[in-house]
PDB file of N, CA and C in Angstrom:
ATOM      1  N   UNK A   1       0.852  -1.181   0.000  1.00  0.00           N
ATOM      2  CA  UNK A   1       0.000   0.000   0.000  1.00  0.00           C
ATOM      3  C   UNK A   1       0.895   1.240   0.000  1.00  0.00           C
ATOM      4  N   UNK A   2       0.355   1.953  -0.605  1.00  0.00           N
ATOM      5  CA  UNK A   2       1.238   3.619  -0.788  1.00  0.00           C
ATOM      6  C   UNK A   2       1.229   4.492   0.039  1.00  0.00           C
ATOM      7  N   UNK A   3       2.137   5.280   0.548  1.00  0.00           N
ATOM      8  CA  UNK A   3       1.984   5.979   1.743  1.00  0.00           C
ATOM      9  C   UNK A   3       0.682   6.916   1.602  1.00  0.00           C
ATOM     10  N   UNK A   4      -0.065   7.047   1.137  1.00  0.00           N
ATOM     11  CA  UNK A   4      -1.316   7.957   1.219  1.00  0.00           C
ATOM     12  C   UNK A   4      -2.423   7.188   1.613  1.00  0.00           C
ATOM     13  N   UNK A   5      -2.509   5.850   1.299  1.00  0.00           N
ATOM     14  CA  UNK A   5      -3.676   4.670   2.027  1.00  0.00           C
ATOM     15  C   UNK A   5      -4.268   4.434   0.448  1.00  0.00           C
ATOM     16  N   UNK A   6      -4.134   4.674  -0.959  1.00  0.00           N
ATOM     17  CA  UNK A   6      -4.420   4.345  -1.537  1.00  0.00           C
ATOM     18  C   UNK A   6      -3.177   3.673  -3.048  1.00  0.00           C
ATOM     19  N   UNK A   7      -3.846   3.546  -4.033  1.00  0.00           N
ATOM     20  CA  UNK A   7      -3.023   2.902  -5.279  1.00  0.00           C
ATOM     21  C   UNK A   7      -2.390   4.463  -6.178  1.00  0.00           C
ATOM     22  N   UNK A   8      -2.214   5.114  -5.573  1.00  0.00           N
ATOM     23  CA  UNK A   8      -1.870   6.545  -6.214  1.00  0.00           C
ATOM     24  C   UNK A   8      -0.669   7.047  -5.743  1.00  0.00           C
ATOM     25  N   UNK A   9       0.439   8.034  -5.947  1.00  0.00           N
ATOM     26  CA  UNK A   9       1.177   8.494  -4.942  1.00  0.00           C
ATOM     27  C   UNK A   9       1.683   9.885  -6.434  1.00  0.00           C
ATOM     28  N   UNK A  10       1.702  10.861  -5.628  1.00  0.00           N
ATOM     29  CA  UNK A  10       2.127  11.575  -6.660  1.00  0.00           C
ATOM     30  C   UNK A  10       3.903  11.689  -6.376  1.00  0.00           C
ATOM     31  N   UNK A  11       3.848  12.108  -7.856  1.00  0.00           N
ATOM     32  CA  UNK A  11       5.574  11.894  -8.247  1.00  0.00           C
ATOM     33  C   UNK A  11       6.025  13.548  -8.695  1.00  0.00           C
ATOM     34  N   UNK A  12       7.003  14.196  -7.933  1.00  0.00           N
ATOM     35  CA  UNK A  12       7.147  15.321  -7.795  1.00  0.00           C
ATOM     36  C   UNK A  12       8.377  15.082  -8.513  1.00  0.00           C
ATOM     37  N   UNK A  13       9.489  14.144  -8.559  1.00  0.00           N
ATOM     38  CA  UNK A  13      10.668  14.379  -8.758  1.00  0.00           C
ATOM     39  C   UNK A  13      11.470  13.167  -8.451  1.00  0.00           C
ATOM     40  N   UNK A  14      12.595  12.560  -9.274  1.00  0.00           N
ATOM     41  CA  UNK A  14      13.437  11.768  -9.706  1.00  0.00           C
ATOM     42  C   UNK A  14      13.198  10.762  -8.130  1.00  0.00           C
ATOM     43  N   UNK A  15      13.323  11.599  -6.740  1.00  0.00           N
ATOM     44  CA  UNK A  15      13.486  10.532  -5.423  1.00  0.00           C
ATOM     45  C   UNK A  15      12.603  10.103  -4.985  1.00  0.00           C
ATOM     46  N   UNK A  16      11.088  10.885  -5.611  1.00  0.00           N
ATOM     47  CA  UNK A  16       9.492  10.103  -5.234  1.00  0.00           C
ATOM     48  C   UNK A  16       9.505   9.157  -6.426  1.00  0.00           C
ATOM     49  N   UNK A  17       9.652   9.351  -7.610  1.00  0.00           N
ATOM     50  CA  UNK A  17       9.688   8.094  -8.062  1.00  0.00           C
ATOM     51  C   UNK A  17      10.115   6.889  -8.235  1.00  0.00           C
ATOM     52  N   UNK A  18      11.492   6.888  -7.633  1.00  0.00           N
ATOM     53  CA  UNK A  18      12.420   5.728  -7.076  1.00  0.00           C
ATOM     54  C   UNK A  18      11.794   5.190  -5.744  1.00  0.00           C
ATOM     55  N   UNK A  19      11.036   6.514  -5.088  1.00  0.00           N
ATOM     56  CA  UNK A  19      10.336   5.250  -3.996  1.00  0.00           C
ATOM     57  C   UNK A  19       9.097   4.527  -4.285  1.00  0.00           C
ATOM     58  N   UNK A  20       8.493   5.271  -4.819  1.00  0.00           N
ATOM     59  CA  UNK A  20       7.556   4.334  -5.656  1.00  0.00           C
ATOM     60  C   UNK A  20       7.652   3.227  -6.215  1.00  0.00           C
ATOM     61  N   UNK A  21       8.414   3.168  -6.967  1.00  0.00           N
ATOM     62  CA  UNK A  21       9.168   2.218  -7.723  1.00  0.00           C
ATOM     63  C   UNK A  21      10.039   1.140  -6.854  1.00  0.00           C
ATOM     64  N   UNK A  22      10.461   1.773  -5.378  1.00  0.00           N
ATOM     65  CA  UNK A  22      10.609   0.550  -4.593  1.00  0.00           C
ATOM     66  C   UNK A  22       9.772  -0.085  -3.853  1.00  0.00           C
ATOM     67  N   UNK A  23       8.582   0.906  -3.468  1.00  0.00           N
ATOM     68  CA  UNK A  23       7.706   0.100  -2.771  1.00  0.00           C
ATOM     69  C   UNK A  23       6.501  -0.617  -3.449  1.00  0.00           C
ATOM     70  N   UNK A  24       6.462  -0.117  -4.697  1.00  0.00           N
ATOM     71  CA  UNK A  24       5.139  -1.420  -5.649  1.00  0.00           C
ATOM     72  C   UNK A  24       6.557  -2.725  -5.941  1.00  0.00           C
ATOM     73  N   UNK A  25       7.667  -2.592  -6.133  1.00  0.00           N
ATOM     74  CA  UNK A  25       8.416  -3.355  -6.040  1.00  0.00           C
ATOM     75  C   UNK A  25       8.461  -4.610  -4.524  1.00  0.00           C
ATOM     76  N   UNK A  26       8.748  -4.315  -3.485  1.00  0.00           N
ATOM     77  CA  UNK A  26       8.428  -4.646  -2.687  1.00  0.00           C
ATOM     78  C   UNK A  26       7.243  -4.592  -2.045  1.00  0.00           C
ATOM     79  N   UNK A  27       5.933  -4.438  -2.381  1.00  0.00           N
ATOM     80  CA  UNK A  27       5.171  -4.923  -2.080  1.00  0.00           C
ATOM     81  C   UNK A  27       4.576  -6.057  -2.766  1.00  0.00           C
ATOM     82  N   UNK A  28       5.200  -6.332  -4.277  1.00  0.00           N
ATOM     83  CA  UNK A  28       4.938  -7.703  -5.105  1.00  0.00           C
ATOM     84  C   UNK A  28       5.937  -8.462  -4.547  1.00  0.00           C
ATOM     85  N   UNK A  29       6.491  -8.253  -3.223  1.00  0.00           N
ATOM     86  CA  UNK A  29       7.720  -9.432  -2.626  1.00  0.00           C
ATOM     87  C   UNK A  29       8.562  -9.662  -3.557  1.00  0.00           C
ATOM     88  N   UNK A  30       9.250  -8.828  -4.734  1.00  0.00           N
ATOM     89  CA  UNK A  30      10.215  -9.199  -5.902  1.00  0.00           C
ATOM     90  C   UNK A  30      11.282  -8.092  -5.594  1.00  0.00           C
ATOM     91  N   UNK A  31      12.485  -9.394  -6.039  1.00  0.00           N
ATOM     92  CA  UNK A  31      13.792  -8.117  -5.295  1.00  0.00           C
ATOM     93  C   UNK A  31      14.204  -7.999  -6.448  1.00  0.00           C
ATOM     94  N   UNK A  32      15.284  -6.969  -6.701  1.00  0.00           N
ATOM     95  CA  UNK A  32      15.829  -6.069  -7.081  1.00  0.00           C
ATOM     96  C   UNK A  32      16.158  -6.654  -8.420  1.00  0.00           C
ATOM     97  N   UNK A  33      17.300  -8.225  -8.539  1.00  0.00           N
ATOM     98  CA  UNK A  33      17.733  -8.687  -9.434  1.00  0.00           C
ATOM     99  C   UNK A  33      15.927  -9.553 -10.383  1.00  0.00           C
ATOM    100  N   UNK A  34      15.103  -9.786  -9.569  1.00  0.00           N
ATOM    101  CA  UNK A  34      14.094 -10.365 -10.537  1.00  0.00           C
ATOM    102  C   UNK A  34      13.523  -9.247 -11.219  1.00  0.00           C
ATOM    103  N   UNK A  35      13.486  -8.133 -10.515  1.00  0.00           N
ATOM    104  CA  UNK A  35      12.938  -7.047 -11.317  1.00  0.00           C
ATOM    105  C   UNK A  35      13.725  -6.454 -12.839  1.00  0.00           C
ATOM    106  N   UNK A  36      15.042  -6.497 -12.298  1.00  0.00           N
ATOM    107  CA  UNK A  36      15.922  -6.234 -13.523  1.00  0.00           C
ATOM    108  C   UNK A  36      15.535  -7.202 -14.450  1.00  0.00           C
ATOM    109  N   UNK A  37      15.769  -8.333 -14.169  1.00  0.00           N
ATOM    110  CA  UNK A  37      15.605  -9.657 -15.278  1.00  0.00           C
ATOM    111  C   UNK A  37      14.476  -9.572 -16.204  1.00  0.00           C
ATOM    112  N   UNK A  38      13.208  -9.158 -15.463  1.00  0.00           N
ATOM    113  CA  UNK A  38      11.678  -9.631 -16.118  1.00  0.00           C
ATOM    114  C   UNK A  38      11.681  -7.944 -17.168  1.00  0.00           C
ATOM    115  N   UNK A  39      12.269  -7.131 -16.368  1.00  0.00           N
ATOM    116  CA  UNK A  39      11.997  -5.666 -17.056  1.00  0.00           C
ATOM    117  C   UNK A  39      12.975  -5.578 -17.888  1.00  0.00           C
ATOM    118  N   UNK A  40      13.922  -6.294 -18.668  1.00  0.00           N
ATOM    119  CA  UNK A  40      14.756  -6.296 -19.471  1.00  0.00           C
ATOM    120  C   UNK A  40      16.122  -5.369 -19.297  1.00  0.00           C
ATOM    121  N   UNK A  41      16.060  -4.893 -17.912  1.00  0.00           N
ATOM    122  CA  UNK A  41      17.266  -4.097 -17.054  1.00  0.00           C
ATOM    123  C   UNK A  41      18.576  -4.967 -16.799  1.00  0.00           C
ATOM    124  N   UNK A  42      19.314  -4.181 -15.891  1.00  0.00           N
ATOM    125  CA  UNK A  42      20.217  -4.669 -14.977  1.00  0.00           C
ATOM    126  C   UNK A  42      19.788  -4.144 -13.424  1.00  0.00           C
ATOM    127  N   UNK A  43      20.292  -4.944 -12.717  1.00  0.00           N
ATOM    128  CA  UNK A  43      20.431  -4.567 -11.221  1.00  0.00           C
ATOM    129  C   UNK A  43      20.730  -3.361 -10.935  1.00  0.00           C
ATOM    130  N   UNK A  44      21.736  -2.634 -11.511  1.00  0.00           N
ATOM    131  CA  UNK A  44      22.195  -1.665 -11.474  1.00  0.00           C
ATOM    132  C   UNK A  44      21.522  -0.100 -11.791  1.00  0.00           C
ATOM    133  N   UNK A  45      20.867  -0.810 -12.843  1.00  0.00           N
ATOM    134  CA  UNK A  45      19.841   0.443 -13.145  1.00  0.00           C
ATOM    135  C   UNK A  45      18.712  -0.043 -12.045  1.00  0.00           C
ATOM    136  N   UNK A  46      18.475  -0.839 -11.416  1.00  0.00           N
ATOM    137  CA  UNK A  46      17.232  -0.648 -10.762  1.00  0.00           C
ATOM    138  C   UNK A  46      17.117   0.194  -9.314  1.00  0.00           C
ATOM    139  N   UNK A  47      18.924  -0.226  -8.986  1.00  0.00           N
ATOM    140  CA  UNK A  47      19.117   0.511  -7.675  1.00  0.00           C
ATOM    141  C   UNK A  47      19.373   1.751  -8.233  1.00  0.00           C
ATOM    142  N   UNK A  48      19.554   2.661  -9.022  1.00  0.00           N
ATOM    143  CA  UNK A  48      19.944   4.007  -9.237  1.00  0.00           C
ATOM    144  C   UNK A  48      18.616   4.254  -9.605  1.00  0.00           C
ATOM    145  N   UNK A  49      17.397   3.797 -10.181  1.00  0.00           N
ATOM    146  CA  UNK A  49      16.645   4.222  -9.772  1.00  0.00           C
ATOM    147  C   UNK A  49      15.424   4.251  -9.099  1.00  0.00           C
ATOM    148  N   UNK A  50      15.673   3.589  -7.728  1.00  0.00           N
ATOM    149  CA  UNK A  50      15.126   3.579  -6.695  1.00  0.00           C
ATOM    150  C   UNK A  50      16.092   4.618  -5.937  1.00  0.00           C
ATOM    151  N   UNK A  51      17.079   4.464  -6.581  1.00  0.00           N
ATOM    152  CA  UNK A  51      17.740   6.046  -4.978  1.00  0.00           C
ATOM    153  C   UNK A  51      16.903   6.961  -6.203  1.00  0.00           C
ATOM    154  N   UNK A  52      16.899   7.305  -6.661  1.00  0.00           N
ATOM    155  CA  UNK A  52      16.331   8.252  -7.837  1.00  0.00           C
ATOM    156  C   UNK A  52      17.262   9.296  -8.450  1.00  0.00           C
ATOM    157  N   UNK A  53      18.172   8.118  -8.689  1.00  0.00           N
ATOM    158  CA  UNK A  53      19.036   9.088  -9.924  1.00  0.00           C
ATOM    159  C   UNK A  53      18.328   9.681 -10.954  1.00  0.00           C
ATOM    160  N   UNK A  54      18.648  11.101 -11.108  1.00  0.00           N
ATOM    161  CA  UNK A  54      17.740  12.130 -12.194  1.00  0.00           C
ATOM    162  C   UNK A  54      18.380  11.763 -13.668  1.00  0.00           C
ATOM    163  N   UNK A  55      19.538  10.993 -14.230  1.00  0.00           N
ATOM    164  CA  UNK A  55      19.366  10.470 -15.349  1.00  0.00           C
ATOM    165  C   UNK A  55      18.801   9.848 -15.329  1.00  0.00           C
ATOM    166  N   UNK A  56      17.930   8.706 -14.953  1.00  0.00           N
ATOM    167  CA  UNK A  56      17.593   7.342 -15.839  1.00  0.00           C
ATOM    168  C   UNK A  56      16.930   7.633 -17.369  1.00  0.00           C
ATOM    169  N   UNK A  57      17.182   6.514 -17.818  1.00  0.00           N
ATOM    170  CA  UNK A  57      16.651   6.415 -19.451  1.00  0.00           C
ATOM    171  C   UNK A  57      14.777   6.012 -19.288  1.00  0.00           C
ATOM    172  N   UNK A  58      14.250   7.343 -19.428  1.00  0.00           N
ATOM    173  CA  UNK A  58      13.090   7.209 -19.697  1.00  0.00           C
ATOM    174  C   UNK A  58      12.371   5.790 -19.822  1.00  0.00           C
ATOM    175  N   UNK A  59      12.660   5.394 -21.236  1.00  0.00           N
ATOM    176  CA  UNK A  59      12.101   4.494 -21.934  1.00  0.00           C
ATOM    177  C   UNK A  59      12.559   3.602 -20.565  1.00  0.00           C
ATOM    178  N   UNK A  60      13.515   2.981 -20.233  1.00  0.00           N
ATOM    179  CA  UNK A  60      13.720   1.834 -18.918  1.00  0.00           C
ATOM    180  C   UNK A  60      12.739   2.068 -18.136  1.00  0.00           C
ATOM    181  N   UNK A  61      12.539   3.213 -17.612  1.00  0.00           N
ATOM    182  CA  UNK A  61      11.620   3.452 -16.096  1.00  0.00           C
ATOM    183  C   UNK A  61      10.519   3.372 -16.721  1.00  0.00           C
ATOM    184  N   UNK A  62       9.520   3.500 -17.925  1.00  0.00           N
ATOM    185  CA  UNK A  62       8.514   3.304 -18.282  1.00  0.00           C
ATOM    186  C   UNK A  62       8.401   1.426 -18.274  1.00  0.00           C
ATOM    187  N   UNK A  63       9.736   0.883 -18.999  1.00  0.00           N
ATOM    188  CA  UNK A  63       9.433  -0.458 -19.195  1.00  0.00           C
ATOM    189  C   UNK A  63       9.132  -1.128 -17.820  1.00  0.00           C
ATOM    190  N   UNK A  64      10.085  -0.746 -16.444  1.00  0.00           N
ATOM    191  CA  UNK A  64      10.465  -1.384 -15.501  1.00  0.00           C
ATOM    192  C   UNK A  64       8.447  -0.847 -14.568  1.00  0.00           C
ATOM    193  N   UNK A  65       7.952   0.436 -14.784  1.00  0.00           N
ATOM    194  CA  UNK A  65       7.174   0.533 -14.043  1.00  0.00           C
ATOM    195  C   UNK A  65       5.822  -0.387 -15.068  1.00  0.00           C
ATOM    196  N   UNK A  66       6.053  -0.800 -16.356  1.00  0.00           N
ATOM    197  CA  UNK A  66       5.367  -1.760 -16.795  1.00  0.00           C
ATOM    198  C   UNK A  66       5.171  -3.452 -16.533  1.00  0.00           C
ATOM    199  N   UNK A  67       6.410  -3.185 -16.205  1.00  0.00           N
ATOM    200  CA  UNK A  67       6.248  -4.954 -15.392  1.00  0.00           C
ATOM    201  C   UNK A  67       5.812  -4.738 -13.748  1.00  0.00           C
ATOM    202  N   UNK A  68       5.971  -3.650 -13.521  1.00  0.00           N
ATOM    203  CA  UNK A  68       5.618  -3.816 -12.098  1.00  0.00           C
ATOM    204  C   UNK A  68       4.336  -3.483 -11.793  1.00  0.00           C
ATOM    205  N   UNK A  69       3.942  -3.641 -13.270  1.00  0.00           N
ATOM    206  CA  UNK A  69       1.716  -3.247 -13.248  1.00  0.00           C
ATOM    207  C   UNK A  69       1.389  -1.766 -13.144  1.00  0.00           C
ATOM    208  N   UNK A  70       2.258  -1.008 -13.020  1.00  0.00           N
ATOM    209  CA  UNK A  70       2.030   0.324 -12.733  1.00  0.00           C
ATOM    210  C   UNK A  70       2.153   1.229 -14.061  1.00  0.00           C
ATOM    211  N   UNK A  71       1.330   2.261 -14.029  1.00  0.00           N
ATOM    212  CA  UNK A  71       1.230   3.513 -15.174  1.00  0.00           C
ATOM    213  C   UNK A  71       1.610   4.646 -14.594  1.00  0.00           C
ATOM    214  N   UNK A  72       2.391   5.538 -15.354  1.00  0.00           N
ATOM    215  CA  UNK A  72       2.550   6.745 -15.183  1.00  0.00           C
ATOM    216  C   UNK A  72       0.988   7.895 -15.806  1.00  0.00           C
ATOM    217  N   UNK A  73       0.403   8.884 -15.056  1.00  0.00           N
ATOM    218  CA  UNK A  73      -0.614   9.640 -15.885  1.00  0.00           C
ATOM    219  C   UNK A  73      -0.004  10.479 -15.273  1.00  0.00           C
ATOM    220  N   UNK A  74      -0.164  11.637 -16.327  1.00  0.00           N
ATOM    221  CA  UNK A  74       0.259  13.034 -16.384  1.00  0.00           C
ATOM    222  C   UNK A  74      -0.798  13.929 -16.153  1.00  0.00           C
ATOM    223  N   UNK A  75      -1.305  14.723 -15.033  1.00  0.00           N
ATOM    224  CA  UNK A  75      -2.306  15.709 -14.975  1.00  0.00           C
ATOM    225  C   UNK A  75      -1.855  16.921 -15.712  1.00  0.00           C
ATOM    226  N   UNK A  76      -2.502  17.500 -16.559  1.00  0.00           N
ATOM    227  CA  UNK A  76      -2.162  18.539 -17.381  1.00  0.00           C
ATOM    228  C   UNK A  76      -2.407  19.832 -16.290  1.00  0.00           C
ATOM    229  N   UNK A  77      -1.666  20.973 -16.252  1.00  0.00           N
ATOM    230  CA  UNK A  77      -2.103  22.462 -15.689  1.00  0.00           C
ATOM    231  C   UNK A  77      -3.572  22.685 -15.889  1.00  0.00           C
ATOM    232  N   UNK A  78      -4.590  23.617 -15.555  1.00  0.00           N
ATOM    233  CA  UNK A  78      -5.646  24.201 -16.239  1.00  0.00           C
ATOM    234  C   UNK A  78      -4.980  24.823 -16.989  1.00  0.00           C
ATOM    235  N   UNK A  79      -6.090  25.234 -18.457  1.00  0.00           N
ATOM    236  CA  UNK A  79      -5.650  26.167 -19.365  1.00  0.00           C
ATOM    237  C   UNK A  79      -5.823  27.490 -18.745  1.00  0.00           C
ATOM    238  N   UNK A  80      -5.324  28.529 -19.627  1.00  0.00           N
ATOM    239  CA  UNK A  80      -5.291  29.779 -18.675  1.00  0.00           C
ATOM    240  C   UNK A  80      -6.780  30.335 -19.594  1.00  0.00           C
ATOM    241  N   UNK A  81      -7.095  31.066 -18.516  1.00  0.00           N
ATOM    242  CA  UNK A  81      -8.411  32.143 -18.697  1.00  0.00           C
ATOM    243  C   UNK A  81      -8.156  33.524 -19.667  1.00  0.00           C
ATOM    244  N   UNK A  82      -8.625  33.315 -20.650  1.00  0.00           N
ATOM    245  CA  UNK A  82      -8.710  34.583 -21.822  1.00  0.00           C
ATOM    246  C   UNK A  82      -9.341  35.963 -21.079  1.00  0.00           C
ATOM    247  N   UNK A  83      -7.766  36.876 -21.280  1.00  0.00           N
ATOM    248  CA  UNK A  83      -8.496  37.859 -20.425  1.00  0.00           C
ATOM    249  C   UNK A  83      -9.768  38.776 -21.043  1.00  0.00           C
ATOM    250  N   UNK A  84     -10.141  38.973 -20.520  1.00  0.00           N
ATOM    251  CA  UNK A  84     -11.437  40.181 -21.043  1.00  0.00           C
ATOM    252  C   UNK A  84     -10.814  41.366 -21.302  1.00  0.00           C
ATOM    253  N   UNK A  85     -11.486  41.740 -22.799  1.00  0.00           N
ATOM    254  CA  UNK A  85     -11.220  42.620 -23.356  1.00  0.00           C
ATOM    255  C   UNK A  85     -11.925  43.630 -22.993  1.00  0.00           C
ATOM    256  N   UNK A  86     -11.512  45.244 -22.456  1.00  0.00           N
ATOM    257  CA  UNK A  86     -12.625  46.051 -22.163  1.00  0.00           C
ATOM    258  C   UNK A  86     -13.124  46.961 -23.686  1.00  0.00           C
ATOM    259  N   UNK A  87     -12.243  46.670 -24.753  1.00  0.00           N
ATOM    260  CA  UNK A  87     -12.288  47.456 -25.728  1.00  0.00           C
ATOM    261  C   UNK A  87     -13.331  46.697 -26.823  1.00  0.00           C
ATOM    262  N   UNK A  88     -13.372  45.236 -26.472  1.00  0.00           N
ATOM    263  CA  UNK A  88     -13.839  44.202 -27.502  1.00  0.00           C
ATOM    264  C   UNK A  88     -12.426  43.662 -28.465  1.00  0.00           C
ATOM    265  N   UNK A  89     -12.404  42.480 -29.340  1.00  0.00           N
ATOM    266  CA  UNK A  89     -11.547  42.574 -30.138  1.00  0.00           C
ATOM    267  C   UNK A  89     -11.527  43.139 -31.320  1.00  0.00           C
ATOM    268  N   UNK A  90      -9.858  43.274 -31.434  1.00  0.00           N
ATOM    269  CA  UNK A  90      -9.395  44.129 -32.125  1.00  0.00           C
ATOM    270  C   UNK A  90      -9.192  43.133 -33.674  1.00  0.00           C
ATOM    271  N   UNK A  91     -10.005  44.176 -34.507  1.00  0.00           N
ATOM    272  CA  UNK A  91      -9.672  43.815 -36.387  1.00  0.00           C
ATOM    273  C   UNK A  91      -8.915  43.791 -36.747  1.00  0.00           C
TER     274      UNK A  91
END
């Protein structure tokens, strides 16, 4: 379970997502080297990113959070509010 009490955890930056990534890891009871193996990694990349080294190779951390059943979703900003024109627009 995720530290918030649900299947969600938001990801602010390279060291929330390495914990994430260790704890859906360890909570499927799978260590480090089976995770590398099944996600087409090495060990090595799995511990750099679980400390949350800010290189990792994209495409890996997408594959590795694919075997581990998990999706990344991106909440978009709101769009911004069109200011009001006091003149009306201009021709």
């Amino acid at each position: 379970m995720f530290p918030n009490g649900n299947n969600a955890m938001k990801i602010a930056d390279s060291k929330s997502l390495g914990a994430a990534v260790r704890e859906a890891r360890r909570a499927l009871g799978v260590t480090q080297d089976q995770l590398a193996l099944t996600s087409g990694t090495n060990r090595r990349f799995i511990v750099e990113l679980e400390q949350g080294k800010p290189t990792a190779q994209i495409g890996k951390v997408l594959q590795v959070l694919k075997t581990l059943g998990c999706s990344l979703d991106l909440t978009m900003p709101p769009a911004p509010k069109e200011k009001n024109r006091a003149h009306g627009p201009r021709a």
